[in-house]
Each structure stands twice: as structure tokens, then as C-alpha cells.
C-alpha atoms as a PDB file:
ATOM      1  CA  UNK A   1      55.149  99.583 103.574  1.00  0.00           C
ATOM      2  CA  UNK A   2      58.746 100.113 102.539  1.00  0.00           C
ATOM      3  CA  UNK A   3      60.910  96.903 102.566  1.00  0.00           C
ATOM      4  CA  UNK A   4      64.317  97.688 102.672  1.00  0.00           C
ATOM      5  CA  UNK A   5      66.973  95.191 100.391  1.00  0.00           C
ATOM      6  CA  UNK A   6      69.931  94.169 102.397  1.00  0.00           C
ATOM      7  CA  UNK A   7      73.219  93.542 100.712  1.00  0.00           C
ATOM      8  CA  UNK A   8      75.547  91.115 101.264  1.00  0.00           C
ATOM      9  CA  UNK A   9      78.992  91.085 100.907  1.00  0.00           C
ATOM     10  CA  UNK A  10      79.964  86.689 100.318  1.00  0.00           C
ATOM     11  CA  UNK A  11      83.391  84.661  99.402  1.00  0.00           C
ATOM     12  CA  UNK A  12      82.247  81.351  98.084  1.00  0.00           C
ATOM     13  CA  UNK A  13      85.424  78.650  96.848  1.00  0.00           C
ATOM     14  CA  UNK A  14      83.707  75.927  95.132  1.00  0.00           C
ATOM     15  CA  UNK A  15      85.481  72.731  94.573  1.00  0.00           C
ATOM     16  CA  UNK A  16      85.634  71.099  91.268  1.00  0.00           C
ATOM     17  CA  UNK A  17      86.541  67.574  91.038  1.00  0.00           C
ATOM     18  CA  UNK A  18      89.419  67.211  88.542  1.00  0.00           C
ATOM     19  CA  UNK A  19      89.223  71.511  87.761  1.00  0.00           C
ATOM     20  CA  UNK A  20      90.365  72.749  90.880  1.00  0.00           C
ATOM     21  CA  UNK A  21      88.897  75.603  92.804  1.00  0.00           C
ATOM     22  CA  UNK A  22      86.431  77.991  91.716  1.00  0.00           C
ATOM     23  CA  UNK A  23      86.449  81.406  94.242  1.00  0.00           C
ATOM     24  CA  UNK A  24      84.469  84.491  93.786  1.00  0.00           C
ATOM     25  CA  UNK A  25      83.684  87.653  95.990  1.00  0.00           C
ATOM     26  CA  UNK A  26      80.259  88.509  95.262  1.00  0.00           C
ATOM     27  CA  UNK A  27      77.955  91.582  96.336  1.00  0.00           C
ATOM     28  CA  UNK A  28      74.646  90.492  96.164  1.00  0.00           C
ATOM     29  CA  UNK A  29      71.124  91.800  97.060  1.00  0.00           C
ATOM     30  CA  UNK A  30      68.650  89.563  98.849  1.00  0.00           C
ATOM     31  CA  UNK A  31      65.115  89.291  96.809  1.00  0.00           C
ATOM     32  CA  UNK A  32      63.766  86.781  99.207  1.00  0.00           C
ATOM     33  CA  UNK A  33      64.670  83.832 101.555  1.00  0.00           C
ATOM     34  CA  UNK A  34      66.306  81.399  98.423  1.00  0.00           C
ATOM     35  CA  UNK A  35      67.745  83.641  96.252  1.00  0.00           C
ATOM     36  CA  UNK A  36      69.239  86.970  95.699  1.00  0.00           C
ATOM     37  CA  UNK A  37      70.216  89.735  92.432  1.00  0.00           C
ATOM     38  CA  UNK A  38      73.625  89.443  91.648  1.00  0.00           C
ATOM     39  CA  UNK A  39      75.251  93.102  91.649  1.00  0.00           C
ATOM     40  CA  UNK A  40      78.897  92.862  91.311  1.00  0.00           C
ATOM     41  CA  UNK A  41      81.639  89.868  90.932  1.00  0.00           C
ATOM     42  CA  UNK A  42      84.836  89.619  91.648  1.00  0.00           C
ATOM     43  CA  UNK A  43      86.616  85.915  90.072  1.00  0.00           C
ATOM     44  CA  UNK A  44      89.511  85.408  91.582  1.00  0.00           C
ATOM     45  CA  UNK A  45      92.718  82.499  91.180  1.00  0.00           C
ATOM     46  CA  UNK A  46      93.342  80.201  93.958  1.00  0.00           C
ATOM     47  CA  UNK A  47      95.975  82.516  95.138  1.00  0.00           C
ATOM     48  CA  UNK A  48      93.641  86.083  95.324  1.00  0.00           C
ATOM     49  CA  UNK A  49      94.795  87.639  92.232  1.00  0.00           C
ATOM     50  CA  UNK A  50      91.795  89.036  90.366  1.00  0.00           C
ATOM     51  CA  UNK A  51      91.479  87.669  87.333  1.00  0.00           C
ATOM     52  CA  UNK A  52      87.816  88.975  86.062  1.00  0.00           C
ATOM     53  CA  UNK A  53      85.327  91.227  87.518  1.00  0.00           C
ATOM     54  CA  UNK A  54      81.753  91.969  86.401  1.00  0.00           C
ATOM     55  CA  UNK A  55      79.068  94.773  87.554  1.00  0.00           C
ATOM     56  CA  UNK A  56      76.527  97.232  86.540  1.00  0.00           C
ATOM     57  CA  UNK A  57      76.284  96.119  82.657  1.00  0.00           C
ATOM     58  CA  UNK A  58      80.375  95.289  82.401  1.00  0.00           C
ATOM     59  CA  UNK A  59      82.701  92.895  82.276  1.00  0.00           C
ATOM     60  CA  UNK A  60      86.562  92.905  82.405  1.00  0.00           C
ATOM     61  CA  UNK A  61      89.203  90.091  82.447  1.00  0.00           C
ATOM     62  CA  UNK A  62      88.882  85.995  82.218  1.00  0.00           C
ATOM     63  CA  UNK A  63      85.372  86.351  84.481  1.00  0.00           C
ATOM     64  CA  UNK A  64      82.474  84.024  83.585  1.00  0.00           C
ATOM     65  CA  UNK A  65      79.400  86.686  82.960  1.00  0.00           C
ATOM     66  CA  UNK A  66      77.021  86.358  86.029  1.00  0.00           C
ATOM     67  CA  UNK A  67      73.634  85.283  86.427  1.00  0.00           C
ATOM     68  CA  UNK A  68      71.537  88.217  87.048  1.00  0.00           C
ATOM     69  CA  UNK A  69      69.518  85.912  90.053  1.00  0.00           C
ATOM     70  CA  UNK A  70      71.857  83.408  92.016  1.00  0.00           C
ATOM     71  CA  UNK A  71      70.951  81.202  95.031  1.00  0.00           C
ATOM     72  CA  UNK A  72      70.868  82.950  98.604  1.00  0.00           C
ATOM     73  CA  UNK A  73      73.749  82.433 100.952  1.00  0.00           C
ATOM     74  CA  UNK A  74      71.224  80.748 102.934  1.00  0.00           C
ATOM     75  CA  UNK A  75      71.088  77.953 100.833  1.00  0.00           C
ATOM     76  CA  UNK A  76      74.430  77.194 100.305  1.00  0.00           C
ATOM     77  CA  UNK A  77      74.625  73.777 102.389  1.00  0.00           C
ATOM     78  CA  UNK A  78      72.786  72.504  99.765  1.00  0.00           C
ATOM     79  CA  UNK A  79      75.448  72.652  97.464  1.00  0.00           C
ATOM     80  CA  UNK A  80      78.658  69.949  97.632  1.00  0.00           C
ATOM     81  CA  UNK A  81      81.841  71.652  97.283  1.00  0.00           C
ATOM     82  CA  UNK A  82      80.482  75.274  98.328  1.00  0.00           C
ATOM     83  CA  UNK A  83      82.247  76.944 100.997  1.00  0.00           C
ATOM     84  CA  UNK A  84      81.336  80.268 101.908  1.00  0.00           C
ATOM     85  CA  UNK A  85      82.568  83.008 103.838  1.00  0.00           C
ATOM     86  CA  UNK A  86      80.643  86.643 105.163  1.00  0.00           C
ATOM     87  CA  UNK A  87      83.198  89.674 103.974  1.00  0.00           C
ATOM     88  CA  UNK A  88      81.911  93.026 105.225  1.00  0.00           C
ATOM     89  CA  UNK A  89      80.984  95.859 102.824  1.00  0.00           C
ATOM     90  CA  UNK A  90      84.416  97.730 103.059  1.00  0.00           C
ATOM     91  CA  UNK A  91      85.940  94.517 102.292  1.00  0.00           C
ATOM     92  CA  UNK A  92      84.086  94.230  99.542  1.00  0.00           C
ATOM     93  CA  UNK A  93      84.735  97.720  98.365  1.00  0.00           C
ATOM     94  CA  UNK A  94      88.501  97.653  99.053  1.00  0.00           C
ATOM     95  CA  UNK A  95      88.329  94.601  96.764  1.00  0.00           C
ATOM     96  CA  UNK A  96      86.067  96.091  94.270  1.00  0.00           C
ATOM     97  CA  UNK A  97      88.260  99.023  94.206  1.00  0.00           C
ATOM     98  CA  UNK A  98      91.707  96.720  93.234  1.00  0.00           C
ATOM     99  CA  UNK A  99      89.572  94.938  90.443  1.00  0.00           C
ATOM    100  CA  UNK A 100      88.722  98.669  88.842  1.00  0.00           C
ATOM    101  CA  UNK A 101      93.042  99.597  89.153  1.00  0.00           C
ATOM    102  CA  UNK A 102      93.441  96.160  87.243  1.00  0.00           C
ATOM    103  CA  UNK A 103      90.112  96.879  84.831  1.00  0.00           C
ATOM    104  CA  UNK A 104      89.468 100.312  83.990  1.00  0.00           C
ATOM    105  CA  UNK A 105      86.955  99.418  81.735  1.00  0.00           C
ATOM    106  CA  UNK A 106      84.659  98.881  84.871  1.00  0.00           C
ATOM    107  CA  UNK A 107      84.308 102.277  85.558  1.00  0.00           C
END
């Protein structure tokens, strides 16, 4: 039977005592109930710029290379700090599309 993959489209702003604020727009793609494949990554500062953006093999700007398998959205109670938010794909794109003006060298 053919299982289809559903994507997800998730802001997380993780809190880091005495660093600040970590926040990321992520597009990931659920493997099972705990975790999911990370596809694309968008860092941003506190204030939305994009600073860093990784996907499909590249890497532009000050972004922290992703793990290729990261925890499912489901489980992110579990983590002190986390804060997440659901974007929908077109936000995502729209996003992913201002990271590629900013970083040609995504493609």
C-alpha cells in the first residue's frame, strides 16, 4: 500500500537562557509519530530578518547546518523553551522564496 509523507510547514523560537532566542522556519517531512526528515531551514534573528538558510545539499548565510532527522512537532512539549507555531505551505514558500533573493547560492 502507498503511504503518502505529509509535510509540514513549523516556526519554532527556542529560548536560551543567557543566549537569547533561537527561531527557525522549518519544512519538514513526517517519517513517523516522533520524528520527521528535515528538508529545508530557514534561521532567522529575533526580529525576522533571515540570516541563514539551508536545503537540498546547501547552505547560505550564518545558519547552523541541519540535522538530516529532527524531533516531530508532536513532541515538542517535551522540550523547555520550545515554542512552536503551524505556518502553511505558501507561507513557507513565500519565506523560502525571500531567503533565495538574499542567498542565491540556494538555487
Amino acid at each position: 500500500m502507498f503511504h503518502v509523507k505529509h509535510r509540514l510547514y513549523i516556526r519554532t523560537e527556542l529560548t536560551i537562557p543567557g543566549a537569547g532566542v533561537a527561531v527557525h522556519i522549518a519544512e519538514l517531512e513526517e517519517r513517523d509519530e516522533r520524528t520527521c526528515s528535515m528538508l529545508r531551514l530557514i534561521e532567522l534573528a529575533p526580529d525576522d530578518t533571515i540570516m541563514g538558510a539551508a536545503g537540498k545539499g546547501k547552505k547560505a548565510g550564518a545558519v547552523t547546518a541541519p540535522n538530516d532527522v529532527v524531533p516531530h512537532p508532536s513532541t515538542y512539549h517535551e522540550y523547555d523553551g520550545l515554542q512552536a507555531t503551524h505556518l502553511s505551505e505558501a507561507e513557507f514558500t513565500a519565506l523560502w522564496s525571500e531567503a533565495q533573493a538574499k542567498f542565491p547560492d540556494l538555487g
